[in-house]
C-alpha atoms as a PDB file:
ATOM      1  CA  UNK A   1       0.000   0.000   0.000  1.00  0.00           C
ATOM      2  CA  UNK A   2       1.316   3.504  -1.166  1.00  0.00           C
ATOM      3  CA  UNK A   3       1.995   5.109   2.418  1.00  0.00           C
ATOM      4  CA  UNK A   4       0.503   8.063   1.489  1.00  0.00           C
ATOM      5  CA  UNK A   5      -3.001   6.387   0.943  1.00  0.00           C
ATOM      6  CA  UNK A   6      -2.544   4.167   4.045  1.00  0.00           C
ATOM      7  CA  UNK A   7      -2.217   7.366   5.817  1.00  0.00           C
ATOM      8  CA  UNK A   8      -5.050   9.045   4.276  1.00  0.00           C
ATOM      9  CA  UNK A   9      -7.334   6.596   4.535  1.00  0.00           C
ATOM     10  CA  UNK A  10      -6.376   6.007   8.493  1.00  0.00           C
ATOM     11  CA  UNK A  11      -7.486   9.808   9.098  1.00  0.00           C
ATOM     12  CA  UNK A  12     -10.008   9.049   7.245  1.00  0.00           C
ATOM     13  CA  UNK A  13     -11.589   6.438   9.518  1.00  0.00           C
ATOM     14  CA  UNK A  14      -9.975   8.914  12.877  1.00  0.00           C
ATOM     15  CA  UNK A  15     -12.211  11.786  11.326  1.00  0.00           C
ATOM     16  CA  UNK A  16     -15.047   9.361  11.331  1.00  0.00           C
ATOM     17  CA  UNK A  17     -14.752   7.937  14.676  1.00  0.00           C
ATOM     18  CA  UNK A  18     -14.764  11.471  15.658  1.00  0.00           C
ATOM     19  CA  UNK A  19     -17.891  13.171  14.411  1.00  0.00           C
ATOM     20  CA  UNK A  20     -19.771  10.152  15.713  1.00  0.00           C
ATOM     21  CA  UNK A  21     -18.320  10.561  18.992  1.00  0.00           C
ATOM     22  CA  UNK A  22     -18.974  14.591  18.509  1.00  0.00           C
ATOM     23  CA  UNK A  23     -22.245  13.784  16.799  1.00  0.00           C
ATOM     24  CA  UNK A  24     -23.478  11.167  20.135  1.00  0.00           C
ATOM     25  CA  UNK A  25     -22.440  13.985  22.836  1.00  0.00           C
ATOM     26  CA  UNK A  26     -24.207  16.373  21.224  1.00  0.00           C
ATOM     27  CA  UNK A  27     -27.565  14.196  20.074  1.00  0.00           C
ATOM     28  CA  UNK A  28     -26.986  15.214  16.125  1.00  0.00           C
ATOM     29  CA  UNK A  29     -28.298  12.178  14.092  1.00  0.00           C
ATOM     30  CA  UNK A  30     -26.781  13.922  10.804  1.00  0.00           C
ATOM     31  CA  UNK A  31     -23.045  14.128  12.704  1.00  0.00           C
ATOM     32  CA  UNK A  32     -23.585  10.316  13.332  1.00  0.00           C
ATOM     33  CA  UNK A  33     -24.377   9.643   9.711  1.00  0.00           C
ATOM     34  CA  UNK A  34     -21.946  11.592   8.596  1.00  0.00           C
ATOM     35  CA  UNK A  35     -19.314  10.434  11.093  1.00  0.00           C
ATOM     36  CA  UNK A  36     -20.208   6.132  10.481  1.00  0.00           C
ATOM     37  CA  UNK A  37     -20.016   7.017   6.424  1.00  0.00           C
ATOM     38  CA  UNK A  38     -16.488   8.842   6.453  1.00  0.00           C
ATOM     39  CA  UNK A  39     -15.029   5.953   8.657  1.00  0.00           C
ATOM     40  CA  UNK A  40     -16.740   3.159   6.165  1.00  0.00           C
ATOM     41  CA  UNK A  41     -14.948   4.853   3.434  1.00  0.00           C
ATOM     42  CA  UNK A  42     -11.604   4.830   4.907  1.00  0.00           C
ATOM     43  CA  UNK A  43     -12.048   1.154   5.766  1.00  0.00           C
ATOM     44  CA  UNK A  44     -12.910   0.338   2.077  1.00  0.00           C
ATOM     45  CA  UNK A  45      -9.573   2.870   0.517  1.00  0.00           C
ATOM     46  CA  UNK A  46      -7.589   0.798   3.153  1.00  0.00           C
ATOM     47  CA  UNK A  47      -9.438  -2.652   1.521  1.00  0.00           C
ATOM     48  CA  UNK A  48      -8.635  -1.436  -1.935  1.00  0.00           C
ATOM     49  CA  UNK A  49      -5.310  -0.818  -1.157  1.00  0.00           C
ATOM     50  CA  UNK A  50      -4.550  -4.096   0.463  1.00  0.00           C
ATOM     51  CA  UNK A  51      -5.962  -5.977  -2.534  1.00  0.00           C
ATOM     52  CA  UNK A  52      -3.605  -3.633  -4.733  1.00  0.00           C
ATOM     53  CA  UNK A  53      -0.824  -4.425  -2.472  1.00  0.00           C
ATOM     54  CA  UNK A  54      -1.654  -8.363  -2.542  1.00  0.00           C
ATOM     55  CA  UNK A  55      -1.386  -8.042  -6.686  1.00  0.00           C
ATOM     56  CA  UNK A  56       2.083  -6.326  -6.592  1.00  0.00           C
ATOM     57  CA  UNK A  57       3.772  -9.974  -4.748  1.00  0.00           C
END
């Protein structure tokens, strides 16, 4: 995996984890959402870039 995606898509999944924490103190459904779909999408760059990784050997 190119470090610089495995990085990005890390913060990616942080940022996430984040608003939903933000988004469950502060009762804001749309924060949740928000939060739970940014951290899905890091977890499926990091996917990706595992199965690009697993091609290159």
């Amino acid at each position: 995996m190119a470090a610089n995606e495995k990085v990005r898509a890390k913060v990616e999944q942080a940022v996430g984890k984040v608003a939903q924490a933000a988004g469950r103190a502060t009762n804001n459904k749309t924060l949740i959402a928000k939060g739970h779909a940014a951290e899905v999408a890091g977890k499926a760059r990091q996917a990706k870039e595992s199965v690009k990784d697993t091609g290159r050997h």
